[in-house]
Protein backbone atom coordinates (compact mmCIF):
# COMPACT_ATOMS: atom_id res chain seq x y z
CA UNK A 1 -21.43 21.39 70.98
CA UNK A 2 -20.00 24.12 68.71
CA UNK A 3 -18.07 23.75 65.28
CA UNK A 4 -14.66 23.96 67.02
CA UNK A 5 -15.52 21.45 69.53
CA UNK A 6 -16.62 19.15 66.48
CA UNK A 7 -13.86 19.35 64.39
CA UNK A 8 -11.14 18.83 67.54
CA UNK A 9 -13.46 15.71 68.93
CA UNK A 10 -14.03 13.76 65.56
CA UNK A 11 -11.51 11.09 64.66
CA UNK A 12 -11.79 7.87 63.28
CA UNK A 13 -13.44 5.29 65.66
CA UNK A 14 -12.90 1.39 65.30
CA UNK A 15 -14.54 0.74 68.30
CA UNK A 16 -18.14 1.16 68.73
CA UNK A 17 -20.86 0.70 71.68
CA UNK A 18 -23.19 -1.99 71.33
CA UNK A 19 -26.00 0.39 71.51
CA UNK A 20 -28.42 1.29 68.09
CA UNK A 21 -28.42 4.75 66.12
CA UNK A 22 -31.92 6.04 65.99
CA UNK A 23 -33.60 6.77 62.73
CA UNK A 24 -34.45 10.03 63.38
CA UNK A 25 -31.60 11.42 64.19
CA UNK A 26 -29.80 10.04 61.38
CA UNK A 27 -32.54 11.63 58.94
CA UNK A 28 -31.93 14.52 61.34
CA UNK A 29 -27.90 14.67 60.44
CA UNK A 30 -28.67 13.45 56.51
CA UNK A 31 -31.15 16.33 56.17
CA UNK A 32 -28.86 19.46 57.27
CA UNK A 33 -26.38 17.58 55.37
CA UNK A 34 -28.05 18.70 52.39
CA UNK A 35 -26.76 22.27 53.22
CA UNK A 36 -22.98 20.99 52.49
CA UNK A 37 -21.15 23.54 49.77
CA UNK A 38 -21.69 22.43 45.93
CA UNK A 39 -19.98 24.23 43.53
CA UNK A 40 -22.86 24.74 41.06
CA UNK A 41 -25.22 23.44 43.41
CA UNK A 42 -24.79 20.04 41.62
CA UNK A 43 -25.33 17.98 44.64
CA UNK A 44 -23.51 14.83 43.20
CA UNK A 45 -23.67 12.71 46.40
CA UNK A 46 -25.78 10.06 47.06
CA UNK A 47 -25.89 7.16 49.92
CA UNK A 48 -27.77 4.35 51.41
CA UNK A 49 -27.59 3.62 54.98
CA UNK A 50 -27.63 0.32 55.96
CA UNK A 51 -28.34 -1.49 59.64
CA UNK A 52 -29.82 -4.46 61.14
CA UNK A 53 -29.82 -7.45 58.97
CA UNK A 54 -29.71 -5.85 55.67
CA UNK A 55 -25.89 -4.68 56.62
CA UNK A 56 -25.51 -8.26 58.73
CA UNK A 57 -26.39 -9.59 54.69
CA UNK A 58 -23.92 -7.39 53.02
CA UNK A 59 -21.42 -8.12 55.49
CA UNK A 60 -21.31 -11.81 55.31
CA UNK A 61 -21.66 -11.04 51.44
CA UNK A 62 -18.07 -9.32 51.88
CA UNK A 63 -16.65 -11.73 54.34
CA UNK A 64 -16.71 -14.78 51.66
CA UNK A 65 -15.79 -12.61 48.48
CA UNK A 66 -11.96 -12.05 47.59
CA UNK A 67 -11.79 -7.95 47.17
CA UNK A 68 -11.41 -6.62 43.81
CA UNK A 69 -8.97 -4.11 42.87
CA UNK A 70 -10.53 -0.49 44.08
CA UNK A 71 -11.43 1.48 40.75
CA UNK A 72 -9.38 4.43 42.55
CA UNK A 73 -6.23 4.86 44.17
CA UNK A 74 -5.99 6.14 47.68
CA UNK A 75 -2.48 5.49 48.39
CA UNK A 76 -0.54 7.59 45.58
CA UNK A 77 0.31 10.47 48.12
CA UNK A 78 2.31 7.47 49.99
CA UNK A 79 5.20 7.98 47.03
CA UNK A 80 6.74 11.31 48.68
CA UNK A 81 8.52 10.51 51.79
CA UNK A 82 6.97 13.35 53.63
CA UNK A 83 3.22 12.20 53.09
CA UNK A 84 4.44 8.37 53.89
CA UNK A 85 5.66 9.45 57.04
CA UNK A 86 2.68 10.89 58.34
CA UNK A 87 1.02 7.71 57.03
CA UNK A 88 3.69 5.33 59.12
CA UNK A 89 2.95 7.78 61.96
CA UNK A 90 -0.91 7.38 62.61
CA UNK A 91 -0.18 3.27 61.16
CA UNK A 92 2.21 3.03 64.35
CA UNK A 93 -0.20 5.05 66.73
CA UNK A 94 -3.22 2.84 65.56
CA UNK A 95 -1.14 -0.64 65.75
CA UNK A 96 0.39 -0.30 68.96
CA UNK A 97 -2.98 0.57 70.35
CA UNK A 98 -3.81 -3.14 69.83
CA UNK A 99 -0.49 -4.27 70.96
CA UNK A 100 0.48 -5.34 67.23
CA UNK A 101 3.81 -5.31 66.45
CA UNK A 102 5.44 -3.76 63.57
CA UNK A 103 6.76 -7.53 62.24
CA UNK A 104 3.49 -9.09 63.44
CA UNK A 105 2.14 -9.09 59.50
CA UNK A 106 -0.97 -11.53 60.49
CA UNK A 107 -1.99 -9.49 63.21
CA UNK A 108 -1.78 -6.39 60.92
CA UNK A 109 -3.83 -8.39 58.38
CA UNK A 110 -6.45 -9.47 61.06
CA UNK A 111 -7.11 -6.12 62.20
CA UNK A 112 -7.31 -4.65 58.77
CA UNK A 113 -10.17 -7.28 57.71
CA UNK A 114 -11.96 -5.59 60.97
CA UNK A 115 -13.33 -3.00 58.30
CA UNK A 116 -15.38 -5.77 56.67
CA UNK A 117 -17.85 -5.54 59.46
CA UNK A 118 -16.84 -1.97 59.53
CA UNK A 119 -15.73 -2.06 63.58
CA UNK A 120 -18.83 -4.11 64.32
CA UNK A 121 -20.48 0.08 64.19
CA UNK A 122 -24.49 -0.66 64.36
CA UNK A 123 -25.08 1.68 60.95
CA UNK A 124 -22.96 1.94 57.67
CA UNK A 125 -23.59 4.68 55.40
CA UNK A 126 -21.83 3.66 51.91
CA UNK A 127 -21.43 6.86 49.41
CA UNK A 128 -21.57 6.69 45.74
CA UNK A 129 -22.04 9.34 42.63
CA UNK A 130 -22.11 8.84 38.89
CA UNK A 131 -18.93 7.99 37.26
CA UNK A 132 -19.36 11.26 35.41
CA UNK A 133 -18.52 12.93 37.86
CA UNK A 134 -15.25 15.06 38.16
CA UNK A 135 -12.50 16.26 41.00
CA UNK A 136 -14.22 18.95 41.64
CA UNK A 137 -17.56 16.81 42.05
CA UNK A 138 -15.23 14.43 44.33
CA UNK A 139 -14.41 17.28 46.35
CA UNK A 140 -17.96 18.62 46.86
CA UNK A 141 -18.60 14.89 47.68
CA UNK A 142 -16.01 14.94 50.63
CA UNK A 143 -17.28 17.97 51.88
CA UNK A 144 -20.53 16.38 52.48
CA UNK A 145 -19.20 13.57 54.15
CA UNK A 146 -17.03 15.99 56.20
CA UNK A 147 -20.34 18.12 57.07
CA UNK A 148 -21.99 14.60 57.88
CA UNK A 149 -19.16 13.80 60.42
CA UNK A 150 -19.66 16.94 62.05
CA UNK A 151 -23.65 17.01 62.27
CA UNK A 152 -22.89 13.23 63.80
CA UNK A 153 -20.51 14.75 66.42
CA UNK A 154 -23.06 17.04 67.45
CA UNK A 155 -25.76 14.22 68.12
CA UNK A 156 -22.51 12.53 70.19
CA UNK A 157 -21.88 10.16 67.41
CA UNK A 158 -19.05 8.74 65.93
CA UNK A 159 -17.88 7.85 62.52
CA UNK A 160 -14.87 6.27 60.54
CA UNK A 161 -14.06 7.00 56.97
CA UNK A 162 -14.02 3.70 54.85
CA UNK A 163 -12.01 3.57 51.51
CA UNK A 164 -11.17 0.61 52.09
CA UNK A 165 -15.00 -0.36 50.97
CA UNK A 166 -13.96 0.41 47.35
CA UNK A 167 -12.29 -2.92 47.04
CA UNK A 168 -16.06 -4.57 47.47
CA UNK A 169 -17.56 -2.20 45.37
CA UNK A 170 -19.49 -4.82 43.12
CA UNK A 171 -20.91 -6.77 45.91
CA UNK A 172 -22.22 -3.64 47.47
CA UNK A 173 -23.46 -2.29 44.34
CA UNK A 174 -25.36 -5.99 43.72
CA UNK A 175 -26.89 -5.82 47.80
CA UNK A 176 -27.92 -1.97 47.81
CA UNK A 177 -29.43 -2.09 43.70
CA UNK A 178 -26.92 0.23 41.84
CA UNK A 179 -26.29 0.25 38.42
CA UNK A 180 -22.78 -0.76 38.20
CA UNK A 181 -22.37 0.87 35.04
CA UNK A 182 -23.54 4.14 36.29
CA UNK A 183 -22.20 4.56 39.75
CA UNK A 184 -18.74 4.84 41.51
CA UNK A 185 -18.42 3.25 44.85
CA UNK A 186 -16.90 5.91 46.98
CA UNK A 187 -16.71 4.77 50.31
CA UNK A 188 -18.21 3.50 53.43
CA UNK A 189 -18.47 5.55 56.90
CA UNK A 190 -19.28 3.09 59.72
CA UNK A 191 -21.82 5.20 62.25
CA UNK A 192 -22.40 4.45 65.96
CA UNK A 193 -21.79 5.67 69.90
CA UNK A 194 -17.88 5.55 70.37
CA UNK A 195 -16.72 3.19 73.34
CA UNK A 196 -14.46 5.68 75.41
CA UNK A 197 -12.77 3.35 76.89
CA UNK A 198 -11.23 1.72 74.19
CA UNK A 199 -7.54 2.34 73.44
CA UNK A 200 -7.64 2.20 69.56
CA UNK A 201 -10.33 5.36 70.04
CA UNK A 202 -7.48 7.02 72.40
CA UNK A 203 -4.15 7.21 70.83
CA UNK A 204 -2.46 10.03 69.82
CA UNK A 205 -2.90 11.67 66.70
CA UNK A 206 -0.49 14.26 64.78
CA UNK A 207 -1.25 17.02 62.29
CA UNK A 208 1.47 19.11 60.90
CA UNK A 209 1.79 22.75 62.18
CA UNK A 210 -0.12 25.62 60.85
CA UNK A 211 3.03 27.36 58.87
CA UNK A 212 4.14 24.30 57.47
CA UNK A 213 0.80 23.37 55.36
CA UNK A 214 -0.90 27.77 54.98
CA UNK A 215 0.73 30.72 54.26
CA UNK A 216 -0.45 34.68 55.01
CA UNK A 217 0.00 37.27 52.70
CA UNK A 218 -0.44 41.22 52.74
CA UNK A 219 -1.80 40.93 56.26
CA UNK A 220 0.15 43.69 58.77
């Protein structure tokens, strides 16, 4: 698989294969993850993969604790109507995959909770970084979870983003033995073999056009 065949293949999966994810080739992807850009070569990323019972702990853990409120907001973009519309337009592509209906609120809900057990995915990687740490360190941070994503596709692994971990951030702090004090909970990114079949891995995606979102200058 090459870089360009990695980046137009990933996407978020929520439904995974009942099949395990070796250890070895996740050191495999973790270890030329290392490589990832770092402005100053600061490195500020750190993680603990989780699978088998330890995760089947946490997750119970997170099923019978009310979320907190995340110590970081992911949704400010939502504000401008542009960004909210491309929101609303992956929300309606990912709903109606499941056959949810826009007014069907408890079957929104239901499917939403789904990221508790992190799309039943056999591996959970959850990201973290001291709370020192600044934009640009968040940035570099990304980048490595980016370059992890695309190391995974190469192995024919899957992935999905988790954010939505932040709002259990002191119950996985407690299970993996962080320092709350010290450490931001970034995010989770729920690892496994992608079921195909599935519809919710299928539907259509949009990005905006090329001109809209870069500009060229001086070029002939």
């Amino acid at each position: 698989m090459d870089v360009t065949e990695a980046v137009t293949s990933r996407r978020s999966v929520r439904e995974f294969l009942d099949k395990p994810v070796d250890l070895e080739t996740l050191r495999r992807v973790m270890d030329k993850a290392r490589w990832a850009a770092s402005g100053c070569n600061y490195q500020p990323w750190e993680a603990t993969i989780l699978t088998g019972e330890p995760l089947a702990q946490l997750q119970e853990k997170m099923k019978t604790t009310p979320p907190q409120q995340a110590e970081y907001d992911w949704t400010a973009p939502a504000q401008e109507e542009g960004y909210k519309e491309r929101l609303n337009a992956v929300s309606k592509g990912m709903f109606s995959s499941m056959g949810i209906a826009r007014d069907d609120g408890e079957g929104r809900m239901k499917a939403m909770a789904r990221n508790t057990t992190s799309f039943d995915a056999p591996v959970v990687l959850f990201c973290y970084f001291p709370r020192f740490m600044k934009e640009a360190q968040w940035s570099d941070t990304g980048m490595w979870l980016q370059t992890i994503a695309l190391l995974l596709r190469e192995e024919g692994l899957d992935s999905c983003f988790q954010e939505y971990m932040a709002l259990y951030a002191n119950v996985i702090r407690d299970h993996i033995g962080i320092d709350h004090d010290r450490y931001m909970l970034f995010c989770g990114m729920a690892i496994g073999y992608r079921d195909p079949d599935a519809p919710l891995n299928n539907f259509e995606r949009e990005r905006e056009p090329l001109d809209d979102t870069v500009k060229f200058l001086g070029f002939d």
